[in-house]
PDB file of N, CA and C in Angstrom:
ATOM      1  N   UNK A   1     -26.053 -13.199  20.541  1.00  0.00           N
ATOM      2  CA  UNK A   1     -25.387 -12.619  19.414  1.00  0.00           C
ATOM      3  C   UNK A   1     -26.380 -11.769  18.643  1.00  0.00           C
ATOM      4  N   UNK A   2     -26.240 -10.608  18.580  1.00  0.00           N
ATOM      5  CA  UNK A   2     -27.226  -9.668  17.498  1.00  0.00           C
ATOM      6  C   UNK A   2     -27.393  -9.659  16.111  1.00  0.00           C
ATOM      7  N   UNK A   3     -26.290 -10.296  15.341  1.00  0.00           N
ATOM      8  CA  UNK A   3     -26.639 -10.657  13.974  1.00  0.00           C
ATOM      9  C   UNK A   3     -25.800  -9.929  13.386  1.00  0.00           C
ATOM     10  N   UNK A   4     -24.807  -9.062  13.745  1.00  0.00           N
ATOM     11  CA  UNK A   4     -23.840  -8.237  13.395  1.00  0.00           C
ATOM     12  C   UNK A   4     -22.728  -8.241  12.896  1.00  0.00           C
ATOM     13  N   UNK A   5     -22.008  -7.776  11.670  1.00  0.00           N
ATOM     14  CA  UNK A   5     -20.845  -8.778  11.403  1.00  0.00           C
ATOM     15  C   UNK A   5     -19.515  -7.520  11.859  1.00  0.00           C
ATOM     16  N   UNK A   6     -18.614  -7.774  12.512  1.00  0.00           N
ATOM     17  CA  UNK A   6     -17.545  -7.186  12.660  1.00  0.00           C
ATOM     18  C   UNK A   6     -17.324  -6.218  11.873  1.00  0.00           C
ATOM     19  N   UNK A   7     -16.510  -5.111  12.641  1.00  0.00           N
ATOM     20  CA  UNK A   7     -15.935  -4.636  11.185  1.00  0.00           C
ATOM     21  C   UNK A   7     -14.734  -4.837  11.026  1.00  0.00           C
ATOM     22  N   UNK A   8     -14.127  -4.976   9.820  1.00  0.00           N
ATOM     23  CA  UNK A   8     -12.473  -5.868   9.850  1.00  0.00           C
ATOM     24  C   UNK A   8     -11.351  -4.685   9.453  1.00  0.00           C
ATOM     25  N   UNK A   9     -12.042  -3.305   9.066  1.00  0.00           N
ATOM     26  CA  UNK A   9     -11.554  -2.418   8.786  1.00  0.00           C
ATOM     27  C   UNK A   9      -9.916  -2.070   9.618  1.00  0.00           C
ATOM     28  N   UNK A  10      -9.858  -1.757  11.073  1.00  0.00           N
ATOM     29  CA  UNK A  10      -8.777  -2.276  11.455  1.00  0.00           C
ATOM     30  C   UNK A  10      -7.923  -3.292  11.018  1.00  0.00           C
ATOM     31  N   UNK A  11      -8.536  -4.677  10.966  1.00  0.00           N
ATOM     32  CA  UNK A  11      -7.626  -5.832  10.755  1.00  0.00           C
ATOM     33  C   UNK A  11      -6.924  -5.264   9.164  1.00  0.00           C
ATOM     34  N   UNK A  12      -7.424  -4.983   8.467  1.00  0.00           N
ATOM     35  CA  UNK A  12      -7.087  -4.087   7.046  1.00  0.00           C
ATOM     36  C   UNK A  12      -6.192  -3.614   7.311  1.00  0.00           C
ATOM     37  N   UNK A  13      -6.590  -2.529   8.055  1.00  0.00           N
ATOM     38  CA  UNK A  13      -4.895  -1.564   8.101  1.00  0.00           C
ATOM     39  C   UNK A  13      -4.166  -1.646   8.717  1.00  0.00           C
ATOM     40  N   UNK A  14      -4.130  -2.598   9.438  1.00  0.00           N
ATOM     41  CA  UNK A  14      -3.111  -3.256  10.235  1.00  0.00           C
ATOM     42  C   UNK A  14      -1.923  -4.036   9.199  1.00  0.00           C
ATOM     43  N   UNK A  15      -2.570  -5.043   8.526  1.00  0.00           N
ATOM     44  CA  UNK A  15      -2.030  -5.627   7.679  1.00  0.00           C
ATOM     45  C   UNK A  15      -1.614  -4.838   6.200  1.00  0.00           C
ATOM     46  N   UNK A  16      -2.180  -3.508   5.872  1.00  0.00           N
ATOM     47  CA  UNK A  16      -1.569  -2.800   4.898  1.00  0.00           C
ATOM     48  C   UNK A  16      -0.810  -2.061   5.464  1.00  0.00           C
ATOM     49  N   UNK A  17      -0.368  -1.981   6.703  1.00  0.00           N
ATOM     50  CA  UNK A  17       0.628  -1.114   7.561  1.00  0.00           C
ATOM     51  C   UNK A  17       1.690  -2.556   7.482  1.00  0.00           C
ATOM     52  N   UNK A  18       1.774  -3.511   7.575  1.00  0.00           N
ATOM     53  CA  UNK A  18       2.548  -4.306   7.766  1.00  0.00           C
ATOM     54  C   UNK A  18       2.756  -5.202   6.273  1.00  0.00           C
ATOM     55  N   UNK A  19       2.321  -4.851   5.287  1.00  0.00           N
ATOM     56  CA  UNK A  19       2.699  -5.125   4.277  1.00  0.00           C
ATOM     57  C   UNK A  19       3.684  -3.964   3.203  1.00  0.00           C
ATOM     58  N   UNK A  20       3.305  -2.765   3.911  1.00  0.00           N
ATOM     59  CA  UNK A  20       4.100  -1.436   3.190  1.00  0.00           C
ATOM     60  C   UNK A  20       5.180  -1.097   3.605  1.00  0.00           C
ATOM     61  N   UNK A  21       5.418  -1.064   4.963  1.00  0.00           N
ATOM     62  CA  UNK A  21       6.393  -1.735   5.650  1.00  0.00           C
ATOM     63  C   UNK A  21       7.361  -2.456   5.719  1.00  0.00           C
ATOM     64  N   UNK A  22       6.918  -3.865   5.377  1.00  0.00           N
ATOM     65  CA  UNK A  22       7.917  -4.869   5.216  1.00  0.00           C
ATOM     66  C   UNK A  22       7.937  -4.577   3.369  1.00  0.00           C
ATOM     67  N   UNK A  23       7.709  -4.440   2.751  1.00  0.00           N
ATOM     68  CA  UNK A  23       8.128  -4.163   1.005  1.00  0.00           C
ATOM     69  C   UNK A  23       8.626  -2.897   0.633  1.00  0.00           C
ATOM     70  N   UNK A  24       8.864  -1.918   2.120  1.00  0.00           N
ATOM     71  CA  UNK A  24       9.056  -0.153   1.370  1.00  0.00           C
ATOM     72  C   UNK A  24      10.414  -0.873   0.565  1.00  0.00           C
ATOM     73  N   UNK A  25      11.568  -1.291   1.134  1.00  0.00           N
ATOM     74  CA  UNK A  25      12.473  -1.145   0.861  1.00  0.00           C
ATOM     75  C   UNK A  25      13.178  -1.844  -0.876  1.00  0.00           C
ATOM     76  N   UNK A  26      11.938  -3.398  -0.774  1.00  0.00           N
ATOM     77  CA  UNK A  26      12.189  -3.886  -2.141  1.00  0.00           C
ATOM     78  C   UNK A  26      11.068  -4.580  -2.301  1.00  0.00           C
ATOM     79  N   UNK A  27      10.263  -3.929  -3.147  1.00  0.00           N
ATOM     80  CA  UNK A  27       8.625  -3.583  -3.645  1.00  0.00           C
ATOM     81  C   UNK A  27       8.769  -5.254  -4.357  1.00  0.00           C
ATOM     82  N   UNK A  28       9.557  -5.326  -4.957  1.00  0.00           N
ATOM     83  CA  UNK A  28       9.647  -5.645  -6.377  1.00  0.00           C
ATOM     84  C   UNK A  28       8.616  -5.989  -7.474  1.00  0.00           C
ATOM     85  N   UNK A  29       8.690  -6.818  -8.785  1.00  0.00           N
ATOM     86  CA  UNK A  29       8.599  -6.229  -9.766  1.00  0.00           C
ATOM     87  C   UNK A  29       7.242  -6.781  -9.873  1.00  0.00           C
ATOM     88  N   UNK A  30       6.929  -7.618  -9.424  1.00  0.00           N
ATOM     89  CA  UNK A  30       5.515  -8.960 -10.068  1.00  0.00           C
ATOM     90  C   UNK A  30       4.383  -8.080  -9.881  1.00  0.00           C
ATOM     91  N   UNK A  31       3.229  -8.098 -10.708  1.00  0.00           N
ATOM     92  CA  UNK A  31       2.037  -7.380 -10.927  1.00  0.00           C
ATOM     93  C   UNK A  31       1.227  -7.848 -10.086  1.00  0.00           C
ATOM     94  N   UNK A  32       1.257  -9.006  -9.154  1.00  0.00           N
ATOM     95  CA  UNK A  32       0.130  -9.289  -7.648  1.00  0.00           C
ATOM     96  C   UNK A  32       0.555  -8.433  -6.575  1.00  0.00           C
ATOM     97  N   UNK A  33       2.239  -8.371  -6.231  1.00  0.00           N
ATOM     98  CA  UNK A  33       2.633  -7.985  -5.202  1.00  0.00           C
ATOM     99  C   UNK A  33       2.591  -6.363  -5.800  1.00  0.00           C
ATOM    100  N   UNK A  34       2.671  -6.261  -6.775  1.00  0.00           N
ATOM    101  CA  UNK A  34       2.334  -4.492  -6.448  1.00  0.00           C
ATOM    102  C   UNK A  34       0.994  -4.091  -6.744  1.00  0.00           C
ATOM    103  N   UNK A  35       0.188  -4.633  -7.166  1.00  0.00           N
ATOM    104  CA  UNK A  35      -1.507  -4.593  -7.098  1.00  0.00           C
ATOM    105  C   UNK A  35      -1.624  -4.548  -5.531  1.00  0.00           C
ATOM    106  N   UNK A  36      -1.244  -5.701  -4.850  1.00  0.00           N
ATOM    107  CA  UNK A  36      -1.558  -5.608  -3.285  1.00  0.00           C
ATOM    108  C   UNK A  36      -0.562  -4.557  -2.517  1.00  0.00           C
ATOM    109  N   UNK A  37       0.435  -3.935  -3.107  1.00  0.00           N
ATOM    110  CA  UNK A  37       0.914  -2.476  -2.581  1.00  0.00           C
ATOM    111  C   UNK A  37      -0.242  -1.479  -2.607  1.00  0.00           C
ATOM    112  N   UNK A  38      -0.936  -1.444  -3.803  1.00  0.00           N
ATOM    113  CA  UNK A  38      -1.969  -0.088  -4.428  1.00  0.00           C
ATOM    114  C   UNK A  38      -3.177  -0.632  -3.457  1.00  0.00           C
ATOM    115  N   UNK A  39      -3.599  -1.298  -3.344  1.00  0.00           N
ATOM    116  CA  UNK A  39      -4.696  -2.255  -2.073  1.00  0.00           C
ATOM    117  C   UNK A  39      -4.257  -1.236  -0.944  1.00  0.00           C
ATOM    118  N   UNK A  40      -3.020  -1.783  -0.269  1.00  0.00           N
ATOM    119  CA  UNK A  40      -2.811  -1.195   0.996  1.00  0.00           C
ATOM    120  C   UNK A  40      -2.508  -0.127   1.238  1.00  0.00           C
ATOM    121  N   UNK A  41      -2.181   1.048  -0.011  1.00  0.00           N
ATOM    122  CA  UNK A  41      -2.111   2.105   0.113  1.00  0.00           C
ATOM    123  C   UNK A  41      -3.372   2.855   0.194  1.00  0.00           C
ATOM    124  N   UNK A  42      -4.677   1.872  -0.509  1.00  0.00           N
ATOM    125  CA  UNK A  42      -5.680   2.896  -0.685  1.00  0.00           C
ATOM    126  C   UNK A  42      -6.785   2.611   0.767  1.00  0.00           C
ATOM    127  N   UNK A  43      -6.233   1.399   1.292  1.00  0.00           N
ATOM    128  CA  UNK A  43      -6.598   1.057   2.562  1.00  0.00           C
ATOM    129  C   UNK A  43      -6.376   1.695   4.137  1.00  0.00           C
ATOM    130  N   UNK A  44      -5.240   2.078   3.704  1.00  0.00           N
ATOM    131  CA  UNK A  44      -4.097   2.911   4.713  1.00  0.00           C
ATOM    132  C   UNK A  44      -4.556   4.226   5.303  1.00  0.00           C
ATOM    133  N   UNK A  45      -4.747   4.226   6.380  1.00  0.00           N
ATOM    134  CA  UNK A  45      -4.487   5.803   6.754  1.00  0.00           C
ATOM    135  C   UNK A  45      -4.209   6.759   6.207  1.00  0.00           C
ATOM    136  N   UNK A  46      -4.712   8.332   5.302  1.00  0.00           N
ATOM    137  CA  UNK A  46      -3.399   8.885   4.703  1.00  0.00           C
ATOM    138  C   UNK A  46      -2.090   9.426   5.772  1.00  0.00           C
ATOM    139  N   UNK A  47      -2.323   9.605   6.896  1.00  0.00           N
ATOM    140  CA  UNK A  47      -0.977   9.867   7.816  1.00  0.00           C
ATOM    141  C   UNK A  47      -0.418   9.423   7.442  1.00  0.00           C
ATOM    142  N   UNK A  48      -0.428   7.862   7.799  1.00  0.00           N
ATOM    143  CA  UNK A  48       0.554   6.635   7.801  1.00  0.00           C
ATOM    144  C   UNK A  48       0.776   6.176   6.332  1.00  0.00           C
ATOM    145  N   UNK A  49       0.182   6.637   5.127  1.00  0.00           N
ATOM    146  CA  UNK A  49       0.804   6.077   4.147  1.00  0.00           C
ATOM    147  C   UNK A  49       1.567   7.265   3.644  1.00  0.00           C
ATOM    148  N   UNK A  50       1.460   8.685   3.858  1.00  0.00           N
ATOM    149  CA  UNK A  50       2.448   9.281   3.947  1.00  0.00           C
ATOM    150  C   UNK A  50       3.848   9.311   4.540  1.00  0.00           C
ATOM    151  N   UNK A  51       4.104   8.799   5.664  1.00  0.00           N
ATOM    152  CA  UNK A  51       4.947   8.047   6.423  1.00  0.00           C
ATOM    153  C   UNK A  51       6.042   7.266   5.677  1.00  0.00           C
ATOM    154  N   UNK A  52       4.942   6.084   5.213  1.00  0.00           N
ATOM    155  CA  UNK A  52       5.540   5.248   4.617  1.00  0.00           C
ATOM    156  C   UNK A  52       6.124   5.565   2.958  1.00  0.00           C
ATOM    157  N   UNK A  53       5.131   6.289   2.802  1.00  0.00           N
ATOM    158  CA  UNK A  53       5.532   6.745   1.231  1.00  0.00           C
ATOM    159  C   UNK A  53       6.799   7.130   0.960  1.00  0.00           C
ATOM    160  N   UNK A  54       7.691   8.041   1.872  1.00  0.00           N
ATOM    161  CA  UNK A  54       8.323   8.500   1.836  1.00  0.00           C
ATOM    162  C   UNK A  54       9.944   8.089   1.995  1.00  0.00           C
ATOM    163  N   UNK A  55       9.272   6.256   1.857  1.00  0.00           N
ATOM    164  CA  UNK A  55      10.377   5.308   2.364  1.00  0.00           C
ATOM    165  C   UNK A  55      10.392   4.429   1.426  1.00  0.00           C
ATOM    166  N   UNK A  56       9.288   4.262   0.432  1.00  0.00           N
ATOM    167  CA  UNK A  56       9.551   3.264  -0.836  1.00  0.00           C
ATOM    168  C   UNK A  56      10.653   3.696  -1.701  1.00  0.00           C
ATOM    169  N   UNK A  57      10.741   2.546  -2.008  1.00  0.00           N
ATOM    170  CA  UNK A  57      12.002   2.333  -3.615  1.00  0.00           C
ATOM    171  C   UNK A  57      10.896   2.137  -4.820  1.00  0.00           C
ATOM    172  N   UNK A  58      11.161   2.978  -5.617  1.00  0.00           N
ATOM    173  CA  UNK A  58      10.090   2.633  -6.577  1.00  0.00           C
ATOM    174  C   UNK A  58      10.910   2.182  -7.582  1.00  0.00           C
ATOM    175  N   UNK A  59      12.138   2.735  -7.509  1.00  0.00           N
ATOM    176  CA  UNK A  59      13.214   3.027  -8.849  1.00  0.00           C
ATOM    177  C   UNK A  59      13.461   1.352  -9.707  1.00  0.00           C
ATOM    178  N   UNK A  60      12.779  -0.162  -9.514  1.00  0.00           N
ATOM    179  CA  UNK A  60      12.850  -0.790 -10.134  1.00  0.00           C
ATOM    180  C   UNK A  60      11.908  -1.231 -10.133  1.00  0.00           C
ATOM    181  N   UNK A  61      10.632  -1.187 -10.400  1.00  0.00           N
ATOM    182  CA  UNK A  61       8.934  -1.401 -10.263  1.00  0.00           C
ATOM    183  C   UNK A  61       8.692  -1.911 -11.350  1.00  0.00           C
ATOM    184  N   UNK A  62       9.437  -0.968 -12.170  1.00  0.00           N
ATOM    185  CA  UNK A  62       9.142  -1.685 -14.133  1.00  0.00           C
ATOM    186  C   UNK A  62       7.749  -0.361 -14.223  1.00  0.00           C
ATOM    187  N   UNK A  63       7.434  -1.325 -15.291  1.00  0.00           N
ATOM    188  CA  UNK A  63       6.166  -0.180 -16.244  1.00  0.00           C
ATOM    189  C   UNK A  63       4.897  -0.639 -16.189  1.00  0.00           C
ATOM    190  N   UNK A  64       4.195  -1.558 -15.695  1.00  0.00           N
ATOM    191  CA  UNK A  64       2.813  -2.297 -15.652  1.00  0.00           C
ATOM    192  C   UNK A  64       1.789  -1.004 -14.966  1.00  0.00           C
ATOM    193  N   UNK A  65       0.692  -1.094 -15.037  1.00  0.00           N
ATOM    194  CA  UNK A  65      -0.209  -0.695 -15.205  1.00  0.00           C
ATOM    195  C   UNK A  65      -0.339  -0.606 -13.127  1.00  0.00           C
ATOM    196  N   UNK A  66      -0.094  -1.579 -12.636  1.00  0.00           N
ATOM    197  CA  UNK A  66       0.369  -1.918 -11.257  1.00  0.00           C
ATOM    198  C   UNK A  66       1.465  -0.838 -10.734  1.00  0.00           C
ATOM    199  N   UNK A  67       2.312  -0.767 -11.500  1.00  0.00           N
ATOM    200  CA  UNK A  67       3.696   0.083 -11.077  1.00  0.00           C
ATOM    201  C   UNK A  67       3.218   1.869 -11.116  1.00  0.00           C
ATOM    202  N   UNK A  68       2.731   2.060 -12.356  1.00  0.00           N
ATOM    203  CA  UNK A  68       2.093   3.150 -12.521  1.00  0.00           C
ATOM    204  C   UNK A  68       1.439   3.639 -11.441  1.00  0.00           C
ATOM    205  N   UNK A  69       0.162   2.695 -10.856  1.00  0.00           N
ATOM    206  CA  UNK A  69      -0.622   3.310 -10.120  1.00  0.00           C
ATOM    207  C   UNK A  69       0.234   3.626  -9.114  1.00  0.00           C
ATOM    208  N   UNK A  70       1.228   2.522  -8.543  1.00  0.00           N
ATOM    209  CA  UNK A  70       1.788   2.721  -6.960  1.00  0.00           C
ATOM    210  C   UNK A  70       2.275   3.831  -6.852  1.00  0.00           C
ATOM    211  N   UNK A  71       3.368   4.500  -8.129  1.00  0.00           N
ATOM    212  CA  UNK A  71       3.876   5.695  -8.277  1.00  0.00           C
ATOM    213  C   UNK A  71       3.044   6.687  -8.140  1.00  0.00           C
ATOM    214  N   UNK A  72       1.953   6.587  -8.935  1.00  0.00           N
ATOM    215  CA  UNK A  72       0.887   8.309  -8.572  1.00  0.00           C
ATOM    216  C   UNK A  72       0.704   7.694  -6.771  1.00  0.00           C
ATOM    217  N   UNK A  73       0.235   7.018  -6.711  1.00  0.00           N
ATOM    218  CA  UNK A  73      -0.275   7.028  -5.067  1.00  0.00           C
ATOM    219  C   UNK A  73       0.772   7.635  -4.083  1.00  0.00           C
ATOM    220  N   UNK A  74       2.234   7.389  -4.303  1.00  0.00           N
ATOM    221  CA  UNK A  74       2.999   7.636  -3.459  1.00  0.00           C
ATOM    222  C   UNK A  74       3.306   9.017  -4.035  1.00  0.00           C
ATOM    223  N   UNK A  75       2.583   9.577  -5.005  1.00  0.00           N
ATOM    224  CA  UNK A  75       3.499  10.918  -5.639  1.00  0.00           C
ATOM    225  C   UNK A  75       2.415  11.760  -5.245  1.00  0.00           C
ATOM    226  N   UNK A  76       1.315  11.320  -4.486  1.00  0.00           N
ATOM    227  CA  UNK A  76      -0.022  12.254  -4.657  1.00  0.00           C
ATOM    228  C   UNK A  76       0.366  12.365  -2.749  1.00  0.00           C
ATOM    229  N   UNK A  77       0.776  11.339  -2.235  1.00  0.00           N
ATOM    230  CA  UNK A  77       1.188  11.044  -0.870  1.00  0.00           C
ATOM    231  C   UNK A  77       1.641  11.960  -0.274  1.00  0.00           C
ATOM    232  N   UNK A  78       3.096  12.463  -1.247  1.00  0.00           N
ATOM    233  CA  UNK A  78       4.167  12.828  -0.827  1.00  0.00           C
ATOM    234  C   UNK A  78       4.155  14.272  -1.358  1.00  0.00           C
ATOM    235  N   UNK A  79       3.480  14.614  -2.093  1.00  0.00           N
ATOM    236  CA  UNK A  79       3.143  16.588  -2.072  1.00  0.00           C
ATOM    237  C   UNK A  79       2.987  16.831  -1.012  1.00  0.00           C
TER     238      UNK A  79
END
């Protein structure tokens, strides 16, 4: 073994591909689960979070500081 630690970078966007994914359709409202939306968006591919961007519901997110960000991310996405 060389002393080397993996890189998990894949395993990342694998799982922010499969978390954006399974929530485009109903994000909803709680400030962990959309903190870990803004995680996997900034983790994401931009291809693929363009992709996906273009498939969220944002329209009941609410107003938190969480909701905010997800909106610019998907609005900066989707120009």
């Amino acid at each position: 073994m060389s002393g080397t630690v993996p890189d998990s970078r894949p395993d990342k966007r694998c799982l922010a591909d499969e978390l954006l994914t399974f929530k485009a359709k109903n994000p909803g409202s709680e400030r962990p689960t959309l903190a870990a939306l803004c995680r996997a968006a900034v983790v994401l591919a931009p291809w693929r979070f363009k992709a996906i961007a273009a498939t969220l519901k944002l329209d009941a997110i609410g107003e938190s500081a969480e909701a905010k960000r997800l909106r610019e991310l998907v609005a900066r996405a989707t120009r």
